[in-house]
C-alpha atoms as a PDB file:
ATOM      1  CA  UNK A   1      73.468  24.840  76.559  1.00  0.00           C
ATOM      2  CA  UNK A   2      74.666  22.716  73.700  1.00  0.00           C
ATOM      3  CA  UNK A   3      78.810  22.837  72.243  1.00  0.00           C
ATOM      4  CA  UNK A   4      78.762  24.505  68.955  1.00  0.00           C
ATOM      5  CA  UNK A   5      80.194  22.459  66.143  1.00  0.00           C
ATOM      6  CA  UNK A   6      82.922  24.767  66.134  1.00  0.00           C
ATOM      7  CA  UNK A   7      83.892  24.256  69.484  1.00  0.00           C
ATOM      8  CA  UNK A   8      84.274  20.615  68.813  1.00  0.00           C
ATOM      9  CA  UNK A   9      86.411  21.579  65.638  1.00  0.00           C
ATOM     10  CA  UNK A  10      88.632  23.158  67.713  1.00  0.00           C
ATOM     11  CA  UNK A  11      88.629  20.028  70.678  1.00  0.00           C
ATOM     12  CA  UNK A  12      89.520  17.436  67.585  1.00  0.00           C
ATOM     13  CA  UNK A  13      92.286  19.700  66.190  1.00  0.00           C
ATOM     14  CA  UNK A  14      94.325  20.308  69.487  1.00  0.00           C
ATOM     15  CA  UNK A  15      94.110  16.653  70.645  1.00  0.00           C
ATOM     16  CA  UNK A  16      95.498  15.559  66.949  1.00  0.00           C
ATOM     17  CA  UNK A  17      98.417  18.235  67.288  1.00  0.00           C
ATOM     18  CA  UNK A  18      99.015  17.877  70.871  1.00  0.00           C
ATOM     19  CA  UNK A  19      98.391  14.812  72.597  1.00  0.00           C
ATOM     20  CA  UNK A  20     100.414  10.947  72.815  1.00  0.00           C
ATOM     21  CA  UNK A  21      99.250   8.817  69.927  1.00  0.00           C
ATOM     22  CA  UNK A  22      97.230   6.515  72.644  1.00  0.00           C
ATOM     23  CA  UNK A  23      94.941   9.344  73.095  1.00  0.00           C
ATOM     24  CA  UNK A  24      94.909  10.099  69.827  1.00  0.00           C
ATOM     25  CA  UNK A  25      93.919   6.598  68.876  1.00  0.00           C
ATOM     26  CA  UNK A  26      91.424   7.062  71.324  1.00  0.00           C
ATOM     27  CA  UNK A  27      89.618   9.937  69.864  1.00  0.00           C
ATOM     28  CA  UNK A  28      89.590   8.603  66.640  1.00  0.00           C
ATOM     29  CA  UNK A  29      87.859   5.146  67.603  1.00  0.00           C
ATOM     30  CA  UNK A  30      85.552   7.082  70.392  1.00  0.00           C
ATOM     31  CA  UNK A  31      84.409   9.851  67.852  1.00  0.00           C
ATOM     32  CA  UNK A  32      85.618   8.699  64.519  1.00  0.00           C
ATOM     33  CA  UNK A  33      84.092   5.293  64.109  1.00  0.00           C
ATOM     34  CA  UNK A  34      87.820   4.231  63.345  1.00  0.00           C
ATOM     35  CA  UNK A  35      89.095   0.600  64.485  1.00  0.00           C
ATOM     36  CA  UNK A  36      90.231   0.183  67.402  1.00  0.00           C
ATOM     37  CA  UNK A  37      93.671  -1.610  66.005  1.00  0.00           C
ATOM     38  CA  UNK A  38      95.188   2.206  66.553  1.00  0.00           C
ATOM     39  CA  UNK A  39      94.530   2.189  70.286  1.00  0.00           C
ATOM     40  CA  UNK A  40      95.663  -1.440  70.815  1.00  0.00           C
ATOM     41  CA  UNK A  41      98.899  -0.713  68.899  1.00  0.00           C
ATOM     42  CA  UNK A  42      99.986   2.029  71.182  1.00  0.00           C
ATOM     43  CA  UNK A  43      98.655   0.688  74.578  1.00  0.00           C
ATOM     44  CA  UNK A  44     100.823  -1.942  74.022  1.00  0.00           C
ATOM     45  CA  UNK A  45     103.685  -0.181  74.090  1.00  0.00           C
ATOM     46  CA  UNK A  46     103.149   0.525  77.935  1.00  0.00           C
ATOM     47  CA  UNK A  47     103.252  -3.224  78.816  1.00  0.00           C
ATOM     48  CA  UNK A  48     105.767  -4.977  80.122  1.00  0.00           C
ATOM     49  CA  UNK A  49     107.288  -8.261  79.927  1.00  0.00           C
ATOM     50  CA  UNK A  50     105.777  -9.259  83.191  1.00  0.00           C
ATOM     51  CA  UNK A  51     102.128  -8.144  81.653  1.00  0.00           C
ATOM     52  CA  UNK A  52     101.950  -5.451  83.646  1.00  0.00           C
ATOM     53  CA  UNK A  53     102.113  -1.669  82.705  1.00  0.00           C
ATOM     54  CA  UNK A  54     104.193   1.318  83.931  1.00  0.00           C
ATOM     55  CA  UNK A  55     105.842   4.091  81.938  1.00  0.00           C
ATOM     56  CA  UNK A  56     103.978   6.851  82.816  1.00  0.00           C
ATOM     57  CA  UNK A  57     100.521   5.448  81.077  1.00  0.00           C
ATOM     58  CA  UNK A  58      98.806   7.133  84.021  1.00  0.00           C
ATOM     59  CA  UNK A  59     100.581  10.539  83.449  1.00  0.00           C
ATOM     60  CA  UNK A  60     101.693  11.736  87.212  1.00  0.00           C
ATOM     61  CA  UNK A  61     104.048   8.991  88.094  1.00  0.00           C
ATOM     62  CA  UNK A  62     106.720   8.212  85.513  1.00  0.00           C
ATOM     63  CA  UNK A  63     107.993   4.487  86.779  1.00  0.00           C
ATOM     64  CA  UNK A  64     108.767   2.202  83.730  1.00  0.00           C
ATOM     65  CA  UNK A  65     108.155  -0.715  85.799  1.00  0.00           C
ATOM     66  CA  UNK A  66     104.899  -2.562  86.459  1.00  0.00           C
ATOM     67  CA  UNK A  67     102.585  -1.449  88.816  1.00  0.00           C
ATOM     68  CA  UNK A  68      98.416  -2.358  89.714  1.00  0.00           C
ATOM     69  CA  UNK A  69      97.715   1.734  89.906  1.00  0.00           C
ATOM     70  CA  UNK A  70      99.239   1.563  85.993  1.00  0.00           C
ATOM     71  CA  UNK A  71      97.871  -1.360  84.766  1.00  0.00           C
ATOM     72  CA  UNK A  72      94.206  -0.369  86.113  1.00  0.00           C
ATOM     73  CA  UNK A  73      95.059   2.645  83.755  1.00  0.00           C
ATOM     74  CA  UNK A  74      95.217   0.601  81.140  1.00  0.00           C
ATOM     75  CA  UNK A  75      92.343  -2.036  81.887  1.00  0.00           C
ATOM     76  CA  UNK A  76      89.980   0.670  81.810  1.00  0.00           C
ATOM     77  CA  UNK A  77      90.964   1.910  78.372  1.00  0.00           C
ATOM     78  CA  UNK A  78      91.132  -2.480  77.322  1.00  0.00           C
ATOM     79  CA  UNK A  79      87.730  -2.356  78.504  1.00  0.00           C
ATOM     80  CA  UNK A  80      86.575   1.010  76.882  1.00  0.00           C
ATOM     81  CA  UNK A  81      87.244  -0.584  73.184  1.00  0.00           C
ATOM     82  CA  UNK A  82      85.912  -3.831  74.127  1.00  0.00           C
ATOM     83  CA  UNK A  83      88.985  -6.039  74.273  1.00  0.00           C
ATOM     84  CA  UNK A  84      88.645  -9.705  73.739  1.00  0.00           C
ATOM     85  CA  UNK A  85      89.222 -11.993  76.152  1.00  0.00           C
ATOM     86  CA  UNK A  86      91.772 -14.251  74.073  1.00  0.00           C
ATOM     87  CA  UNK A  87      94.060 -11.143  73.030  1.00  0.00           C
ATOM     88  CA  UNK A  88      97.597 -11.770  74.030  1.00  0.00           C
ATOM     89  CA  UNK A  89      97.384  -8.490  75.819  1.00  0.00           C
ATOM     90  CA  UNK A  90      94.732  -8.868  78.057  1.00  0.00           C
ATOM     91  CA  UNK A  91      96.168 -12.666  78.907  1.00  0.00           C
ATOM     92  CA  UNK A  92      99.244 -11.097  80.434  1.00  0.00           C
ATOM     93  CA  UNK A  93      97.708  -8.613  81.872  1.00  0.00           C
ATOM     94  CA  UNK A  94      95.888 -10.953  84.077  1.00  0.00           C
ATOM     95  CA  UNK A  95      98.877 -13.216  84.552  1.00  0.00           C
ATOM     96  CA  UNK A  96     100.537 -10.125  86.172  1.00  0.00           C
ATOM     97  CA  UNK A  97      97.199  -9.040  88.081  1.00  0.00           C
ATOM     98  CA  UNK A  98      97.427 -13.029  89.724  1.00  0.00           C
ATOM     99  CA  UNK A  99     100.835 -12.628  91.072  1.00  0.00           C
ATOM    100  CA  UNK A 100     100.654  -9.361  92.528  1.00  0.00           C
ATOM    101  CA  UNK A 101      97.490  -9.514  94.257  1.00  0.00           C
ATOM    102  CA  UNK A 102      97.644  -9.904  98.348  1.00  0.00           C
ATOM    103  CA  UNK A 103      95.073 -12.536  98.648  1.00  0.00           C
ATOM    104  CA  UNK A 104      94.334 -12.624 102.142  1.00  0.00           C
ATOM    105  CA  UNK A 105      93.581  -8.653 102.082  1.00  0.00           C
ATOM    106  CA  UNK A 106      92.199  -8.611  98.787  1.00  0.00           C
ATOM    107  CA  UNK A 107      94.190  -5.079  97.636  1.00  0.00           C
ATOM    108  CA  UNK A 108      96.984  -4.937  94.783  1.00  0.00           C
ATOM    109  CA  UNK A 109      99.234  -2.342  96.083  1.00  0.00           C
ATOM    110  CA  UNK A 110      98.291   1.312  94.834  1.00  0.00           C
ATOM    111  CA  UNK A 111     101.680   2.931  95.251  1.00  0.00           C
ATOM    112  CA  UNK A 112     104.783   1.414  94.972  1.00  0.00           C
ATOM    113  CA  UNK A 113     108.419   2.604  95.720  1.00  0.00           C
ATOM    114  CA  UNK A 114     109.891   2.373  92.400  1.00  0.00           C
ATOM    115  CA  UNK A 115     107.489   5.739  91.941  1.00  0.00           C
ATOM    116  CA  UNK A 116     109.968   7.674  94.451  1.00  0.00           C
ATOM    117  CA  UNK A 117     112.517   6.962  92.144  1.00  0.00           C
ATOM    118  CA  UNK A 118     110.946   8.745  88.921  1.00  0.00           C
ATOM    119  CA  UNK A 119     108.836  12.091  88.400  1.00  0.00           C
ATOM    120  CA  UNK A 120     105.594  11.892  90.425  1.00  0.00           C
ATOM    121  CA  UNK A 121     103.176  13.337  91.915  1.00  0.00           C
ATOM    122  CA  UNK A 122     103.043  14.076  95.881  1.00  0.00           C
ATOM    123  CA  UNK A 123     100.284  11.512  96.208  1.00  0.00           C
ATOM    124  CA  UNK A 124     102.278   9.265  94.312  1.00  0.00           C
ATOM    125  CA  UNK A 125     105.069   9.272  96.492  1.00  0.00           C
ATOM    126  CA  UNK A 126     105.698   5.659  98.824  1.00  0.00           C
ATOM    127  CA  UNK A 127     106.074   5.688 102.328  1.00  0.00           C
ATOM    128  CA  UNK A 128     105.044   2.645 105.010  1.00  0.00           C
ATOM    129  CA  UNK A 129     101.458   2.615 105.423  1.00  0.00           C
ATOM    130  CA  UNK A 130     100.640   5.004 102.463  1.00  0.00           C
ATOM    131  CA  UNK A 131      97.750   2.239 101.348  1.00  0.00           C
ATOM    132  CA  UNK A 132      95.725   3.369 104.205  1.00  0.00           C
ATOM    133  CA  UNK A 133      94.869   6.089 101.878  1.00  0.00           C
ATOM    134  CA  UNK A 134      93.922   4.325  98.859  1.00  0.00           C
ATOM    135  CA  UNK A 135      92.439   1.059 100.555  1.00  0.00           C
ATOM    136  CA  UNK A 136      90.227  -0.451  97.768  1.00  0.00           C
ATOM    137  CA  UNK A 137      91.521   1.925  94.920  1.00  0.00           C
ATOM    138  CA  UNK A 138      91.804   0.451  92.379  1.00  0.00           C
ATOM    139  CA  UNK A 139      91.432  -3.153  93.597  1.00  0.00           C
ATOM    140  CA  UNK A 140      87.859  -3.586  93.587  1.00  0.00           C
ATOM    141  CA  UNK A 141      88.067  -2.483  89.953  1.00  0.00           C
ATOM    142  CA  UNK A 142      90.668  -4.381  89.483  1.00  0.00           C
ATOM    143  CA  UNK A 143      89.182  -7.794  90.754  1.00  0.00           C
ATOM    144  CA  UNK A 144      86.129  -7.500  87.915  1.00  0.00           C
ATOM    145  CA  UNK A 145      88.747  -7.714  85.629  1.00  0.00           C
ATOM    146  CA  UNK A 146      89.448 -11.177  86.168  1.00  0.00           C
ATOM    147  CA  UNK A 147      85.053 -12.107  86.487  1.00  0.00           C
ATOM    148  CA  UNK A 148      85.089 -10.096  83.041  1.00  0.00           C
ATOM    149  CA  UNK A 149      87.981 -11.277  81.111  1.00  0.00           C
ATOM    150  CA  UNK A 150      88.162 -15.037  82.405  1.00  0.00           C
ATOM    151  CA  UNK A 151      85.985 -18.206  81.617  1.00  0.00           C
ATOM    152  CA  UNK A 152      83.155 -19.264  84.766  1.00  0.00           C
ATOM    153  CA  UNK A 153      85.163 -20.983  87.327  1.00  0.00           C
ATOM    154  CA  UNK A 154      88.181 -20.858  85.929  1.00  0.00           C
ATOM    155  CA  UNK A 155      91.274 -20.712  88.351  1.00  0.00           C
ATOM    156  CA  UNK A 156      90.975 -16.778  87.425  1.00  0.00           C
ATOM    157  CA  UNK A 157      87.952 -16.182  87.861  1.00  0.00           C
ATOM    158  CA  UNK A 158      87.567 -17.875  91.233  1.00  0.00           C
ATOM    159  CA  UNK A 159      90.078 -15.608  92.482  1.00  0.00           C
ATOM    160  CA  UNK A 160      88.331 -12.839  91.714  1.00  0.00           C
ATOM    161  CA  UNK A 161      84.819 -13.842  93.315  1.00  0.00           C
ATOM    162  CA  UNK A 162      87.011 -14.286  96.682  1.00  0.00           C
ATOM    163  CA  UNK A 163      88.718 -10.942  96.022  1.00  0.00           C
ATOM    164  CA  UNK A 164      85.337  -9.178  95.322  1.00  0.00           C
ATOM    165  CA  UNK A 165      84.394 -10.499  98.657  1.00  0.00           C
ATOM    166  CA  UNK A 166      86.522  -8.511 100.548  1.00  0.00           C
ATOM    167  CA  UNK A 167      85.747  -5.662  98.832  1.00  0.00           C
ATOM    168  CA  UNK A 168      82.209  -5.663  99.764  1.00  0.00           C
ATOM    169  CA  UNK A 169      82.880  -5.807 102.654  1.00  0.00           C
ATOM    170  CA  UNK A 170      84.607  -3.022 103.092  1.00  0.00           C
ATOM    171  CA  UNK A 171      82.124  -1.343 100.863  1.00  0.00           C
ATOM    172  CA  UNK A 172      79.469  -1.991 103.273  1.00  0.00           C
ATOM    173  CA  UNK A 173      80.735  -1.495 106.194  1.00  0.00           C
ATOM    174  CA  UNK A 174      82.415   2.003 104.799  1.00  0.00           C
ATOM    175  CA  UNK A 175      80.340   5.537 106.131  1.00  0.00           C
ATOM    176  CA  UNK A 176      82.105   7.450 104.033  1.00  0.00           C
ATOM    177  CA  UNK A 177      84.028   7.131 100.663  1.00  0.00           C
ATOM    178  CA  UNK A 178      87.152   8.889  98.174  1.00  0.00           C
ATOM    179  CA  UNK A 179      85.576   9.474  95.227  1.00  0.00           C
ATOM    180  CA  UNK A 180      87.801   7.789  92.932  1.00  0.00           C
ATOM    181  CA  UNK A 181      87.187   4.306  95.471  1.00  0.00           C
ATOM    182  CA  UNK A 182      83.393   5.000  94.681  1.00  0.00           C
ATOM    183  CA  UNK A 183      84.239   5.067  91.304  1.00  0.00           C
ATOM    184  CA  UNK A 184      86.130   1.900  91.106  1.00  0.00           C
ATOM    185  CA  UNK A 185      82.893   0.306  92.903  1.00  0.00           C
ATOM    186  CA  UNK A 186      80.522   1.787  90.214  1.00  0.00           C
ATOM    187  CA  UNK A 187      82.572   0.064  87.854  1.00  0.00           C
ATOM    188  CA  UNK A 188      82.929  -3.199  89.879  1.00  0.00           C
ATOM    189  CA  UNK A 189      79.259  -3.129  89.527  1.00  0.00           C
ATOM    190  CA  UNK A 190      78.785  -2.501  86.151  1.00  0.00           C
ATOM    191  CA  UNK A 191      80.997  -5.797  85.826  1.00  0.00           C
ATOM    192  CA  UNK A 192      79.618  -8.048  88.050  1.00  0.00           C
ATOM    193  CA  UNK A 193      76.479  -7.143  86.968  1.00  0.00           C
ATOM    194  CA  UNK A 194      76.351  -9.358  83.750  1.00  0.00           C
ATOM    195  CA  UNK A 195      76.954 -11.852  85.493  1.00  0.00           C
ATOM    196  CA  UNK A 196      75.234 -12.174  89.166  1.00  0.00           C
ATOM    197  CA  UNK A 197      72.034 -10.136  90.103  1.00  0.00           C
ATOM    198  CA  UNK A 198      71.322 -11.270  93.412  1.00  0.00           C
ATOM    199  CA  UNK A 199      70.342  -8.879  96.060  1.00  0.00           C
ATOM    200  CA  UNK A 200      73.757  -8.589  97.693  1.00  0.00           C
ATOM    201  CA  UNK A 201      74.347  -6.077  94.121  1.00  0.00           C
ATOM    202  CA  UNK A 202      71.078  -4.466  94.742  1.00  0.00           C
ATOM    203  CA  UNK A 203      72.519  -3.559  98.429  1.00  0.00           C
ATOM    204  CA  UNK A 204      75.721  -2.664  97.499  1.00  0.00           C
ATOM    205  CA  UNK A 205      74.414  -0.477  94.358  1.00  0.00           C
ATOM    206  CA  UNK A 206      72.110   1.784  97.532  1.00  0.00           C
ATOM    207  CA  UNK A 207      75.555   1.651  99.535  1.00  0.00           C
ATOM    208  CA  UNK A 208      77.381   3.423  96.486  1.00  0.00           C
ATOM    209  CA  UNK A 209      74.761   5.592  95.746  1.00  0.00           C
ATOM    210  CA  UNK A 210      74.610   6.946  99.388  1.00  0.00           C
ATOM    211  CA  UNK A 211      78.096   7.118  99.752  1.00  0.00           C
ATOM    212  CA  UNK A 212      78.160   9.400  96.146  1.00  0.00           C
ATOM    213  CA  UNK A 213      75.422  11.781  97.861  1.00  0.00           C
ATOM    214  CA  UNK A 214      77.733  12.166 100.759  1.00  0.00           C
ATOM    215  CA  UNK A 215      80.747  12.610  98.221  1.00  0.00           C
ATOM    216  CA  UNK A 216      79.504  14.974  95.737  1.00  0.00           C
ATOM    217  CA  UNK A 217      80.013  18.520  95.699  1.00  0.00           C
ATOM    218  CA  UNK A 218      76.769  20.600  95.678  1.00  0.00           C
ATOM    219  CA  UNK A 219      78.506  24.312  96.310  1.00  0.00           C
ATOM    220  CA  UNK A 220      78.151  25.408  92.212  1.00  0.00           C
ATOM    221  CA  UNK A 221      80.146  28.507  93.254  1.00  0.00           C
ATOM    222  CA  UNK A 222      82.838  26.335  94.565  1.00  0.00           C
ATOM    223  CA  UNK A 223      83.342  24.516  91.526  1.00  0.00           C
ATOM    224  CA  UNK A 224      86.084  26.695  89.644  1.00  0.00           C
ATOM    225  CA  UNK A 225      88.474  27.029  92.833  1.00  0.00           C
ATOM    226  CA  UNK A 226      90.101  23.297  92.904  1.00  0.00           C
ATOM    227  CA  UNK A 227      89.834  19.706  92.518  1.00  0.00           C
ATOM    228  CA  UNK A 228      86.339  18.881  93.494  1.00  0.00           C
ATOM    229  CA  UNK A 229      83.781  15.576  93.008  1.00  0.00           C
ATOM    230  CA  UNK A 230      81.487  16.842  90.863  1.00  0.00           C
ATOM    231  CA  UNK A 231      78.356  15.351  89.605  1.00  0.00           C
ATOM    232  CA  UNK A 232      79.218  14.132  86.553  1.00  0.00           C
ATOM    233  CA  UNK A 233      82.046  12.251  88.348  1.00  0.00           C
ATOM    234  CA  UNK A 234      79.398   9.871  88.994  1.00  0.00           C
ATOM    235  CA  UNK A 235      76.362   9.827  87.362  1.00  0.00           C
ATOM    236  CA  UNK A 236      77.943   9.280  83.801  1.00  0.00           C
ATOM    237  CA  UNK A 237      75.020   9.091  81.944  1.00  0.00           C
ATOM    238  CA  UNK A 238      71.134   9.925  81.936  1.00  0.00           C
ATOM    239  CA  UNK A 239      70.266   5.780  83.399  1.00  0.00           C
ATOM    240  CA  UNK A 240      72.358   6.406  86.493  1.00  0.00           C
ATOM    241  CA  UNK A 241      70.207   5.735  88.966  1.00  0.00           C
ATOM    242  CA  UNK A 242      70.854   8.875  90.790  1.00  0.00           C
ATOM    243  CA  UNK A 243      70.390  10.872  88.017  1.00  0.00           C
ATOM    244  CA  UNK A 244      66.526  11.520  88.268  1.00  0.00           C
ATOM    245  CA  UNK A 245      67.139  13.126  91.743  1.00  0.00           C
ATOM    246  CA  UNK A 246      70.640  15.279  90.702  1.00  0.00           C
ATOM    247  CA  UNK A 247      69.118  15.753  87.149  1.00  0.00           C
ATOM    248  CA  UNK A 248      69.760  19.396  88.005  1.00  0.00           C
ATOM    249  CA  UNK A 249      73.323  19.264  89.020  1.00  0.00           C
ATOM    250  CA  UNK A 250      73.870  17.426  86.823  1.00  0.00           C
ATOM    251  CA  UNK A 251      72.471  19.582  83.939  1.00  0.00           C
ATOM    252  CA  UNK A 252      74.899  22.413  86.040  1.00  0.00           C
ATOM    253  CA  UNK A 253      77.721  20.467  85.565  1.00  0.00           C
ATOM    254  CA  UNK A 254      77.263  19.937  81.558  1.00  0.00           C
ATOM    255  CA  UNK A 255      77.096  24.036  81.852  1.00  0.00           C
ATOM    256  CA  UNK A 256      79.720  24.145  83.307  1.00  0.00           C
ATOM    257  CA  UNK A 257      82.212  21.780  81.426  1.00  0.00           C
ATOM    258  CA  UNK A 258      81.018  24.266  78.370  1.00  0.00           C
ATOM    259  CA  UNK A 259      81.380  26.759  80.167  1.00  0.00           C
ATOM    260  CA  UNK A 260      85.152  26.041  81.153  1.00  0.00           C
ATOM    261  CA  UNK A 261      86.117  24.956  77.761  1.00  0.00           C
ATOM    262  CA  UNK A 262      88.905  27.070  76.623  1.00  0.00           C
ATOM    263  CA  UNK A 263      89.628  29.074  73.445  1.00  0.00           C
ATOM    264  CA  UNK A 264      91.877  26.055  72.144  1.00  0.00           C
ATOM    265  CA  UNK A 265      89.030  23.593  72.916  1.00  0.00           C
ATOM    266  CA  UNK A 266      90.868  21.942  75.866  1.00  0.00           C
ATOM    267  CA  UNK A 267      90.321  22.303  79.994  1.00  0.00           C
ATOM    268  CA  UNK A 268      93.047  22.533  82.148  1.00  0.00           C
ATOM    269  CA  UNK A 269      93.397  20.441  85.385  1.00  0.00           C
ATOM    270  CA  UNK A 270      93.432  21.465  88.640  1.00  0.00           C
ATOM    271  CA  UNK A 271      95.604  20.209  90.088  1.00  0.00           C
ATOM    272  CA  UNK A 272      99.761  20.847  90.668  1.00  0.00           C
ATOM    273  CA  UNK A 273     102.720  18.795  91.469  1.00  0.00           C
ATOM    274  CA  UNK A 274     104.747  21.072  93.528  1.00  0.00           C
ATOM    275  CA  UNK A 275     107.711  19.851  92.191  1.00  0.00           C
ATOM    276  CA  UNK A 276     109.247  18.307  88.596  1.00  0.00           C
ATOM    277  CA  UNK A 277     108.390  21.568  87.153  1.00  0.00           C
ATOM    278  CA  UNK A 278     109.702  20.250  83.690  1.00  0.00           C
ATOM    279  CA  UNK A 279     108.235  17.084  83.881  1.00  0.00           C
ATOM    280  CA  UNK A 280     104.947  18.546  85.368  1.00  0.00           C
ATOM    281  CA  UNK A 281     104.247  20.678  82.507  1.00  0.00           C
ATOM    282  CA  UNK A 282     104.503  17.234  79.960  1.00  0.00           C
ATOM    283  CA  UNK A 283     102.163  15.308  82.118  1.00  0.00           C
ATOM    284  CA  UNK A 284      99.585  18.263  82.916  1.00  0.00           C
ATOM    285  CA  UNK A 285      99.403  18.268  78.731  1.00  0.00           C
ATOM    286  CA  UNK A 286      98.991  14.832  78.366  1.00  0.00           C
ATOM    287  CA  UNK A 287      96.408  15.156  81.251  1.00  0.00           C
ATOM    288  CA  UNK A 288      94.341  17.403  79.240  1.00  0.00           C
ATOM    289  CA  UNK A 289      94.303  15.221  76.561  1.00  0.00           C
ATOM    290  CA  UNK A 290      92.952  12.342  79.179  1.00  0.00           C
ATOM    291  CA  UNK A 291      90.074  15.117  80.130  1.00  0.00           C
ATOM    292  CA  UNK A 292      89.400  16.106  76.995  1.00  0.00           C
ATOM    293  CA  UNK A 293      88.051  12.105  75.730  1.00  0.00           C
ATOM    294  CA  UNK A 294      86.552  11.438  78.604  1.00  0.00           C
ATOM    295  CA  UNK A 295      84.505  15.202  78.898  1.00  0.00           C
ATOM    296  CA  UNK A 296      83.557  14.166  75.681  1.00  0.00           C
ATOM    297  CA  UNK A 297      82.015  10.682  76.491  1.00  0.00           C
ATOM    298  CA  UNK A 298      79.880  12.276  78.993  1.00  0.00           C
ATOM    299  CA  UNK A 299      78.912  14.837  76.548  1.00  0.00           C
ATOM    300  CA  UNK A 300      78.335  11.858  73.939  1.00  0.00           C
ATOM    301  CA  UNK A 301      75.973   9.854  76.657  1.00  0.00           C
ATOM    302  CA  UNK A 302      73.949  12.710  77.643  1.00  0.00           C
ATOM    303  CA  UNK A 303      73.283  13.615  73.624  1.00  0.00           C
ATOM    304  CA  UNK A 304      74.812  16.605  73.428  1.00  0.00           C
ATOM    305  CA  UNK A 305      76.586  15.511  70.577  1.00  0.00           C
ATOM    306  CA  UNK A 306      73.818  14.065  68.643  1.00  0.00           C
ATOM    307  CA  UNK A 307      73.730  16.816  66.217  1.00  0.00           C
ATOM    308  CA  UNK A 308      77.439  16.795  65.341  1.00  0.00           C
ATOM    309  CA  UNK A 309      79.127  14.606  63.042  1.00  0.00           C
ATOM    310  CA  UNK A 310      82.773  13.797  61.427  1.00  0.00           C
ATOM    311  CA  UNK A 311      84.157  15.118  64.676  1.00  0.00           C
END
């Protein structure tokens, strides 16, 4: 099953009617071949003095202030356009990451309790000892950062070698994994592996890989009923290394995106706040903006837009 050119029509005209200029910016540089001066002009508006970011970049907690969960948010989409090392934004990003980091434990705080004081999400919402539930998410992402955006052996990136530490070791000594945590290790890797290739990776890339096999969700029938880790959660792209031996879930999965995609060329999330119902229904659209881009890399990795163009 392919998308029809007229399904992707209809995808590029709702997220330029509907969506926050960052996404917008997004699309266009992702599937446009525009610059990516757009998306660096309205991610910066999320940043704060500190060099952190907050104000609901990450739609389902609204806190202005500065928080890791937030400005991993926006590190992903810094690295996504290939941000420079020597932008101003990316410098005081990392300044922030350095002071809020818990050295000894190697985790950034995931939620903080400025979020109970704004819209949010139930999972968003502080209490003592909510970081038993997030444990490495996003830190281990957040710790390539500073191997990927600072010179070898700087201050920085010494920091983050000891910080990556710790997360491998909870990596390996982990049975059983979120999926979002997996995630942030897949990425880890992908960092870490431009610049070390020794067979501590090579272990830790079998570690993620079982613990995705354990993760994913192989009940197709169960797939439309609620928030689920799908295939294409992980293996993002046909050189995954799983890929060969989920090449048909995954190829279920692609279906099934198409399958889902709605008359207005969006999907819906599923997922619900329980609360905010005002606010709720702003972030679930912004969400589906969020979806949309990255259904659409996937798609774009796995060729099934080859035959398309001027999206």
């Amino acid at each position: 099953m392919k998308l029809t050119k007229q399904s992707i029509g209809k995808s590029s005209a709702w997220i330029k009617r509907n969506v926050r200029p960052l996404e917008a910016a997004r699309w266009r540089y992702l599937f446009e071949d525009e610059p990516r001066h757009d998306v660096l002009h309205y991610l910066s508006a999320f940043q704060n003095e500190d060099g952190g970011f907050g104000h609901g970049i990450e739609p389902d907690f609204w806190t202005p202030d500065s928080s890791p969960m937030a400005t991993w948010a926006a590190g992903k989409i810094l690295m996504e356009i290939g941000a420079r090392s020597d932008e101003a934004i990316v410098q005081s990003m990392l300044a922030y990451l350095s002071k809020t980091c818990n050295e000894s434990t190697g985790i950034w705080s995931s939620v903080l309790p400025e979020n109970n004081q704004h819209p949010h999400a139930p999972w968003w919402h502080w209490k003592e000892g909510v970081q038993d539930n997030w444990m490495f998410n996003p830190s281990a992402e957040l710790a390539g950062f500073f191997i990927h955006w600072s010179p070898d052996n700087s201050e920085t990136a010494q920091l983050g070698w000891k910080l990556i530490d710790k997360a491998m070791d909870h990596l390996m000594s982990s049975d059983q994994m979120d999926s979002h945590e997996i995630n942030n290790y897949q990425q880890l890797l992908k960092i870490i592996a431009m610049y070390n290739d020794d067979h501590l990776l090579r272990d830790a890339s079998d570690k993620i890989n079982t613990l995705i096999e354990k993760c994913v969700d192989r009940d197709v029938s169960a797939w439309s009923t609620g928030y689920k880790p799908l295939p294409l959660d992980f293996i993002d792209s046909p050189e995954h290394p799983l890929y060969e031996d989920m090449s048909d879930l995954v190829e279920q999965n692609l279906n099934f995106y198409i399958e889902q995609l709605s008359e207005e060329g969006t999907w819906d999330i599923p997922w619900q706040w329980g609360s905010y119902p005002e606010e709720f229904a702003v972030a679930r659209r912004n969400w589906k903006g969020i979806m949309l881009i990255d259904r659409y890399k996937i798609f774009k990795s796995f060729g099934l837009l080859d035959d398309i163009e001027n999206l």
